[in-house]
PDB file of N, CA and C in Angstrom:
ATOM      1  N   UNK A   1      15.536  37.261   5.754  1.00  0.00           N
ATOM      2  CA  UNK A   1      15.495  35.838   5.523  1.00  0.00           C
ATOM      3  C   UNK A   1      14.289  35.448   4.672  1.00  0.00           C
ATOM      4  N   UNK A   2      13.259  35.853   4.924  1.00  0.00           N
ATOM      5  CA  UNK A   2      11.905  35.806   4.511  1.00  0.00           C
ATOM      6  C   UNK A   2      12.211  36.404   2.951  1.00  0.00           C
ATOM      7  N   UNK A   3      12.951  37.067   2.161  1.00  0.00           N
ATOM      8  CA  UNK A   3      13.315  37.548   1.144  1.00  0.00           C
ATOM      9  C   UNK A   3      14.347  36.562  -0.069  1.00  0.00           C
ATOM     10  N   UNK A   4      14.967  36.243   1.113  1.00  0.00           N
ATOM     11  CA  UNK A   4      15.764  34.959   0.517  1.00  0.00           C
ATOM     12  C   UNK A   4      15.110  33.736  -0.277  1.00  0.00           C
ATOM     13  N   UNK A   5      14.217  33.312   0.980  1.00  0.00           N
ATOM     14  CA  UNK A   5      13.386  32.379   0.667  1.00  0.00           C
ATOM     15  C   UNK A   5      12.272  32.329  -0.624  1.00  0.00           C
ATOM     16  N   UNK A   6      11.787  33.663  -0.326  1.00  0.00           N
ATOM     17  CA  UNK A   6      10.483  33.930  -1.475  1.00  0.00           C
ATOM     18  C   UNK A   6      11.403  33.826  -3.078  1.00  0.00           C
ATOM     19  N   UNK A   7      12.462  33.884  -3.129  1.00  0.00           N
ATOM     20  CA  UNK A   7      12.982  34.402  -4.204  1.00  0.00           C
ATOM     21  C   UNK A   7      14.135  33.376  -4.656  1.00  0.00           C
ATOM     22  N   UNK A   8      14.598  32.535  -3.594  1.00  0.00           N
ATOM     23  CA  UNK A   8      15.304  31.266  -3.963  1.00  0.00           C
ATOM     24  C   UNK A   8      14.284  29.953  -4.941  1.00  0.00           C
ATOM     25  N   UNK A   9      13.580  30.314  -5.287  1.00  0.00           N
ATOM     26  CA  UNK A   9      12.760  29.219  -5.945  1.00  0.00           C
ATOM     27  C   UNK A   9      12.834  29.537  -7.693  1.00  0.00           C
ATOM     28  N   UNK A  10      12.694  30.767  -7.665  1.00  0.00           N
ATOM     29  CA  UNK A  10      12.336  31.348  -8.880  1.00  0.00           C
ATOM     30  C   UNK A  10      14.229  31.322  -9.955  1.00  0.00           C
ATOM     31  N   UNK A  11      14.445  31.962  -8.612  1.00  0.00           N
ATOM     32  CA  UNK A  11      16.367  31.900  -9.621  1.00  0.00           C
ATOM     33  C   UNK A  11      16.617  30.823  -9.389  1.00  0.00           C
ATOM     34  N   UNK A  12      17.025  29.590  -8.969  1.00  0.00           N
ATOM     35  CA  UNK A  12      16.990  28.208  -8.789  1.00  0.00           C
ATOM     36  C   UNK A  12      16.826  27.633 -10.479  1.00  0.00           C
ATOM     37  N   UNK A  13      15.585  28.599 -11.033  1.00  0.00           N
ATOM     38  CA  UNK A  13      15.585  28.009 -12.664  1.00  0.00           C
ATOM     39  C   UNK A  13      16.834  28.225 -13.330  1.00  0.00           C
ATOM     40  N   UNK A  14      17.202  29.449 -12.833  1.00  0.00           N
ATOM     41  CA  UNK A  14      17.973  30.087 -14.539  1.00  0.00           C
ATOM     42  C   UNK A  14      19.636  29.441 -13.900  1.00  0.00           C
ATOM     43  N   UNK A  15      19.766  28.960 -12.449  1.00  0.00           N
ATOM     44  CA  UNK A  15      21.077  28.530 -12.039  1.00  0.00           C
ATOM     45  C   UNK A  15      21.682  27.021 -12.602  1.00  0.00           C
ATOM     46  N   UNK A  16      20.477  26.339 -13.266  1.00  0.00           N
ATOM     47  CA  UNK A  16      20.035  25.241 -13.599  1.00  0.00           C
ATOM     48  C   UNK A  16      21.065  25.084 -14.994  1.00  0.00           C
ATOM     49  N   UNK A  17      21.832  24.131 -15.254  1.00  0.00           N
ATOM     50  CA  UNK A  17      21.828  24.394 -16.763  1.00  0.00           C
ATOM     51  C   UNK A  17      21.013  23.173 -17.531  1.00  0.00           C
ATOM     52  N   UNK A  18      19.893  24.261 -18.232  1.00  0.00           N
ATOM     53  CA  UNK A  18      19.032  24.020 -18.833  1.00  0.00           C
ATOM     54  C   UNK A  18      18.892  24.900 -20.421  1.00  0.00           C
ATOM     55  N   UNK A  19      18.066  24.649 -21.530  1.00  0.00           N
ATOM     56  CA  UNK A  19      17.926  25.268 -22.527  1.00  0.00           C
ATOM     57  C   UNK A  19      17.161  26.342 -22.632  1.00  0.00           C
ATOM     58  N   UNK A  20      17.423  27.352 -22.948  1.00  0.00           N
ATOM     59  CA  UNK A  20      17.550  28.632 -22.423  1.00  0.00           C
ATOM     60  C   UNK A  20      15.834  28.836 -22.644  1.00  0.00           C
ATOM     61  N   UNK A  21      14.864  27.829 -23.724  1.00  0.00           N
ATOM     62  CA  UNK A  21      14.002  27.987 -23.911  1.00  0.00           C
ATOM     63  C   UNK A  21      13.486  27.558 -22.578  1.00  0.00           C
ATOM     64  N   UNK A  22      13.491  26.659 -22.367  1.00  0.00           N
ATOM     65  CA  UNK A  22      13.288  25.592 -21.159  1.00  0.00           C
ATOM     66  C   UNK A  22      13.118  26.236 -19.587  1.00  0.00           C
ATOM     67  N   UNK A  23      14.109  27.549 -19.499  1.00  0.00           N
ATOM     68  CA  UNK A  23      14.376  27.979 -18.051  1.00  0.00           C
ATOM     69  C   UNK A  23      12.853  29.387 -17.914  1.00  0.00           C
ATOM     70  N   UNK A  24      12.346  30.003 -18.862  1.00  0.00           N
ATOM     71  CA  UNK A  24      11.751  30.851 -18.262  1.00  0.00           C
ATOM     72  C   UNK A  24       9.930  29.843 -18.338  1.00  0.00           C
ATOM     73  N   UNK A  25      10.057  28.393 -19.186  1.00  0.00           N
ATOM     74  CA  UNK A  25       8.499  27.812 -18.743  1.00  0.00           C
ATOM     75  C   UNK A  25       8.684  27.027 -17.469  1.00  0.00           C
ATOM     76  N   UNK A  26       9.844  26.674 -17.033  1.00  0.00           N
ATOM     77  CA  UNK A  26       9.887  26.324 -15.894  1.00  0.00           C
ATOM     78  C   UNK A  26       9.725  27.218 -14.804  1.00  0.00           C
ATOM     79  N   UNK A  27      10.230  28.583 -14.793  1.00  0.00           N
ATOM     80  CA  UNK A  27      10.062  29.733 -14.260  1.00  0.00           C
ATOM     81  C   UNK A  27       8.970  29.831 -13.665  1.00  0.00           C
ATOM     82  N   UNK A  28       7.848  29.901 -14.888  1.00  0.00           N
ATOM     83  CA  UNK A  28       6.375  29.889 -15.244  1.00  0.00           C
ATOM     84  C   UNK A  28       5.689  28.855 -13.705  1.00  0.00           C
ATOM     85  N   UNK A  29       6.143  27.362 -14.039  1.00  0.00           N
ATOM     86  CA  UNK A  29       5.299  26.704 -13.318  1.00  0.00           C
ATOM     87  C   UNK A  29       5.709  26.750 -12.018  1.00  0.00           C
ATOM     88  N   UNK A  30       6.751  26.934 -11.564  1.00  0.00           N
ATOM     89  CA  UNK A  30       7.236  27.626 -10.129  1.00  0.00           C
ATOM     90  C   UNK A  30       6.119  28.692  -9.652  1.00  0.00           C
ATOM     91  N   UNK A  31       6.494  29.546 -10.365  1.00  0.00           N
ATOM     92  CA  UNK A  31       5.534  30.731 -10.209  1.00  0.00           C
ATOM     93  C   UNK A  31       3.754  30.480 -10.240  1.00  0.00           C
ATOM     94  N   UNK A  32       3.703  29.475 -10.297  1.00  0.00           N
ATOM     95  CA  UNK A  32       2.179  28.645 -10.415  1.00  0.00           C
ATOM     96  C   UNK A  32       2.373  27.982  -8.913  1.00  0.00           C
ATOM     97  N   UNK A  33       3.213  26.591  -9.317  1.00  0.00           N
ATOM     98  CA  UNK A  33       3.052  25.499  -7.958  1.00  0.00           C
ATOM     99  C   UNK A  33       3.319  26.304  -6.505  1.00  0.00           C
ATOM    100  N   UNK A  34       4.553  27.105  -6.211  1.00  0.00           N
ATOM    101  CA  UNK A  34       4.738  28.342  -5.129  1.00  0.00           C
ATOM    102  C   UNK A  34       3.468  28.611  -4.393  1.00  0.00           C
ATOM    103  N   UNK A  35       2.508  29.975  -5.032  1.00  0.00           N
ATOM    104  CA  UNK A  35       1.209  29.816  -3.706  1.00  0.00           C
ATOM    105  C   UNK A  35       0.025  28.502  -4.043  1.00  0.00           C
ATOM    106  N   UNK A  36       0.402  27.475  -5.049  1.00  0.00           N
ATOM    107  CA  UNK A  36      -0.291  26.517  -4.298  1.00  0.00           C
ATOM    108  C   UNK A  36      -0.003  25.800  -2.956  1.00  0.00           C
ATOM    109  N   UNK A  37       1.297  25.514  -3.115  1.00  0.00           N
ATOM    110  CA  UNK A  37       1.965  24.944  -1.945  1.00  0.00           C
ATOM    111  C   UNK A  37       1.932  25.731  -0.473  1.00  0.00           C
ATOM    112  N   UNK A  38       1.814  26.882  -0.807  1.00  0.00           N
ATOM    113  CA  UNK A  38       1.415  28.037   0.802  1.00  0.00           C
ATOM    114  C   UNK A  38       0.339  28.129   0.620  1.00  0.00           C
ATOM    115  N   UNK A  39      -0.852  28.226  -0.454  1.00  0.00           N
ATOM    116  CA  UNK A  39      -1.975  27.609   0.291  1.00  0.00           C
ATOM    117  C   UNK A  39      -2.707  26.602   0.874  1.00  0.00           C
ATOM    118  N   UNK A  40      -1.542  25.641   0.121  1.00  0.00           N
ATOM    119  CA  UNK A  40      -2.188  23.929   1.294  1.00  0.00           C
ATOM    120  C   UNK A  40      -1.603  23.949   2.158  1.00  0.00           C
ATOM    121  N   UNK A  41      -0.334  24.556   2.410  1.00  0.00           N
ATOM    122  CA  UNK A  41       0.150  24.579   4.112  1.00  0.00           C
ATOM    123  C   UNK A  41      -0.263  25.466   5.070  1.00  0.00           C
ATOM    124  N   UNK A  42      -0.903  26.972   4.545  1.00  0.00           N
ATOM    125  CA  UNK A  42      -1.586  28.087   5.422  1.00  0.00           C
ATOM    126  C   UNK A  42      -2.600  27.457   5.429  1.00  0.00           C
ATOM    127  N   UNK A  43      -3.480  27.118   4.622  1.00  0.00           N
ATOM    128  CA  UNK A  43      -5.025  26.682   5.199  1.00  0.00           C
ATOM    129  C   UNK A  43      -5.372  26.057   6.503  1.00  0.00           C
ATOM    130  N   UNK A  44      -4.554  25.316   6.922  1.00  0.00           N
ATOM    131  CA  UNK A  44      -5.229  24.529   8.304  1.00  0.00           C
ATOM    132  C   UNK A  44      -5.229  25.520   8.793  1.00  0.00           C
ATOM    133  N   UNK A  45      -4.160  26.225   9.343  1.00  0.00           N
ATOM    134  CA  UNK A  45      -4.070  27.215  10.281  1.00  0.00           C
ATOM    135  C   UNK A  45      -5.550  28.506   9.975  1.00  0.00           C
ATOM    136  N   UNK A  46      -5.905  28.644   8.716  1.00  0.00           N
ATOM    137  CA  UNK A  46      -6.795  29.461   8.439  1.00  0.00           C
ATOM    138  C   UNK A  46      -8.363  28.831   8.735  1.00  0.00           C
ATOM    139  N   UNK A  47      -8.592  27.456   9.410  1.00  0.00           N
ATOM    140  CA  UNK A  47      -9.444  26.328   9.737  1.00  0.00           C
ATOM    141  C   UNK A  47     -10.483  26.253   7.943  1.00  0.00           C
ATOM    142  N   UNK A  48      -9.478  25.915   6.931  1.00  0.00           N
ATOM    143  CA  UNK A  48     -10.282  26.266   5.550  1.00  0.00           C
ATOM    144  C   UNK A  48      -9.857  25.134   4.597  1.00  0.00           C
ATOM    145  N   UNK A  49     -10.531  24.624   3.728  1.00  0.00           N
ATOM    146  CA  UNK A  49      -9.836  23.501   3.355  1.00  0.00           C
ATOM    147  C   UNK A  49      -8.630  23.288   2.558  1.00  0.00           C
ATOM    148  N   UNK A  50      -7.783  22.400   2.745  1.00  0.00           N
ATOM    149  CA  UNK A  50      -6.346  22.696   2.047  1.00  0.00           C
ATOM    150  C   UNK A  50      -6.419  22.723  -0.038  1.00  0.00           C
ATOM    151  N   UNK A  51      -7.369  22.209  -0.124  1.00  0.00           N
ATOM    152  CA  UNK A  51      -7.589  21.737  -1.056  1.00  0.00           C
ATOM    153  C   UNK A  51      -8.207  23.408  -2.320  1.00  0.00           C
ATOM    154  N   UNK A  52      -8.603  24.141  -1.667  1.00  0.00           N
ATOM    155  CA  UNK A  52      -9.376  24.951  -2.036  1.00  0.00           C
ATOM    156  C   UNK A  52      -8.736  25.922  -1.421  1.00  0.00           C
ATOM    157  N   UNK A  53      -8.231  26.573  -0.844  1.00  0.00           N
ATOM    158  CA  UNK A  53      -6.726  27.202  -0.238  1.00  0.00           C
ATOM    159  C   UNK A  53      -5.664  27.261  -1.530  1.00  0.00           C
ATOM    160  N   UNK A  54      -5.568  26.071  -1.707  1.00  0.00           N
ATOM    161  CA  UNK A  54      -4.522  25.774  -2.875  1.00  0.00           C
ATOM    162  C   UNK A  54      -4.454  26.217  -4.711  1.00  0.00           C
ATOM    163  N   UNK A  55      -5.766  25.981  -4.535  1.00  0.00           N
ATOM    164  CA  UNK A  55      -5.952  26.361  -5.808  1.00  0.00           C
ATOM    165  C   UNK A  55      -6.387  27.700  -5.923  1.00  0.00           C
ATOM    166  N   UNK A  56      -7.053  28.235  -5.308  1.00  0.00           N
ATOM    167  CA  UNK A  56      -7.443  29.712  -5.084  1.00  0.00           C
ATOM    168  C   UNK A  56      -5.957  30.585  -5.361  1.00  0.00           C
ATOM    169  N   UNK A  57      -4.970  29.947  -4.477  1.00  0.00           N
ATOM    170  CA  UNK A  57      -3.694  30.827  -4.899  1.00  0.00           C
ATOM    171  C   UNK A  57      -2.874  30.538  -5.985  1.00  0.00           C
ATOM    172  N   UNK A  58      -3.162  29.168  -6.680  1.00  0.00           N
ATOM    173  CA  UNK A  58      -2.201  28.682  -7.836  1.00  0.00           C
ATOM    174  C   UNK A  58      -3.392  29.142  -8.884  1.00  0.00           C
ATOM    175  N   UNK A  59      -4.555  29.902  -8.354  1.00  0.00           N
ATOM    176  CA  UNK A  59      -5.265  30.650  -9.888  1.00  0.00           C
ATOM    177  C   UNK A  59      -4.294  32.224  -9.814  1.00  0.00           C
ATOM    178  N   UNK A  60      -4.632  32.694  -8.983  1.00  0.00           N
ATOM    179  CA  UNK A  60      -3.915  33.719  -8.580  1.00  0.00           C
ATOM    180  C   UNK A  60      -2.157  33.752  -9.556  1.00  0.00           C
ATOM    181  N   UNK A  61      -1.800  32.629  -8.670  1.00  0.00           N
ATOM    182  CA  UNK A  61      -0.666  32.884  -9.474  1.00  0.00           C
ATOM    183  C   UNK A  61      -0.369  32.191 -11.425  1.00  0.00           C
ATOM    184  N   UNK A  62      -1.338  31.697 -11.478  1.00  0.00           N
ATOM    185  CA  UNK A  62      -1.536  31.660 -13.331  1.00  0.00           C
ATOM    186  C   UNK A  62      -1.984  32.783 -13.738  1.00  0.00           C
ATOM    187  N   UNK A  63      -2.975  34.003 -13.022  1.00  0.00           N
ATOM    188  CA  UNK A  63      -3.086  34.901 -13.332  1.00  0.00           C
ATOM    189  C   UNK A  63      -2.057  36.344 -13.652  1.00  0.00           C
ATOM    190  N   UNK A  64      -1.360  35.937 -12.737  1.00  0.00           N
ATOM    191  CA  UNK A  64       0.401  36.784 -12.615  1.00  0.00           C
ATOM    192  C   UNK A  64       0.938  36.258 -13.876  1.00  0.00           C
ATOM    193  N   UNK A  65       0.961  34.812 -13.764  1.00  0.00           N
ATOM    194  CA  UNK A  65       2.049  34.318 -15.338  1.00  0.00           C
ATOM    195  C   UNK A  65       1.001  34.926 -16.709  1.00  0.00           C
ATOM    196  N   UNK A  66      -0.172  34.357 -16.423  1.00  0.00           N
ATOM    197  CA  UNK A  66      -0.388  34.831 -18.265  1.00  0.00           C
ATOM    198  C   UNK A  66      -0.237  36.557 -18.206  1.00  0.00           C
ATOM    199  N   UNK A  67      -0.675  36.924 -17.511  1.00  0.00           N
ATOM    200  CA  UNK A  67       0.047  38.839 -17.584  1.00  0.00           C
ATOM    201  C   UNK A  67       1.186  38.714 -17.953  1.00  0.00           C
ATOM    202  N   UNK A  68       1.966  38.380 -17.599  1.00  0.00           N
ATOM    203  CA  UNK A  68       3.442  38.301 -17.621  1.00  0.00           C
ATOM    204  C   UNK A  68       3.959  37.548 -19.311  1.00  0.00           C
ATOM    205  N   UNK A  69       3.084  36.913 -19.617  1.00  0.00           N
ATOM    206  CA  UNK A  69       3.274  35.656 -20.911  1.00  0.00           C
ATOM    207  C   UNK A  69       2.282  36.484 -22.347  1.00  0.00           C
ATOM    208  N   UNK A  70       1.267  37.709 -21.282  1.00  0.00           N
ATOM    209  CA  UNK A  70       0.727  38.058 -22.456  1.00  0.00           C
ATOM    210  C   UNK A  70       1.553  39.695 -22.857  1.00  0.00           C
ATOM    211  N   UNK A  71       2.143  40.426 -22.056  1.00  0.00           N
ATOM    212  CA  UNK A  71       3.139  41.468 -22.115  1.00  0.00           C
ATOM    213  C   UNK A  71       4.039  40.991 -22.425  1.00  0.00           C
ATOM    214  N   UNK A  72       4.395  40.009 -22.838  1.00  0.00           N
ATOM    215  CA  UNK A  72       6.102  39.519 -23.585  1.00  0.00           C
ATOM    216  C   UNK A  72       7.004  39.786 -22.560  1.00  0.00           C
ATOM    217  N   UNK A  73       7.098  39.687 -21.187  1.00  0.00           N
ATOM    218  CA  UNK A  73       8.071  40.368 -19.774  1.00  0.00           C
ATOM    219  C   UNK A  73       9.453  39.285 -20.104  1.00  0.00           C
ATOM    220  N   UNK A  74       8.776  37.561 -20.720  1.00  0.00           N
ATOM    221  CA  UNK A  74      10.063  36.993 -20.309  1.00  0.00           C
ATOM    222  C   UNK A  74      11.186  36.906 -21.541  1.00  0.00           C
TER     223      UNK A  74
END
C-alpha cells in the first residue's frame, strides 16, 4: 500500500492530458512539493519545527530533480 501511495503522485502527471512538454516540469515540482509536504507533517511528531522540516526535504528533493534535469533522465 505504502508503494502505491509513494508513486501515485508522480504518474498522476503523465495520466493528465497535458502537453507533453508540460507533464515531465510538472513531474519536476511534485517531486519537489512531495517531501516538503512529509516534512511539515513528520516534524511535529519529530518535536522539530514544521517549517524547517519542510524545506530541508524539498532541498533534498530539488537536489534529486536537478541530477535528474542535469543527466537529461527526462
Amino acid at each position: 500500500m505504502v508503494v502505491i501511495v509513494a508513486t501515485f503522485p508522480p504518474i498522476i502527471t503523465f495520466l493528465l492530458p497535458l502537453e507533453p512538454d508540460l507533464a515531465p516540469d510538472l513531474l519536476n515540482a511534485v517531486a519537489i512539493l512531495s517531501p516538503f509536504l512529509v516534512g511539515v507533517l513528520w516534524a511535529p511528531h519529530m518535536r522539530i519545527a514544521s517549517g524547517l522540516a519542510g524545506v530541508a526535504l524539498a532541498l533534498i528533493g530539488s537536489a534529486r530533480v536537478g541530477i535528474t534535469v542535469l543527466l537529461e533522465v527526462n
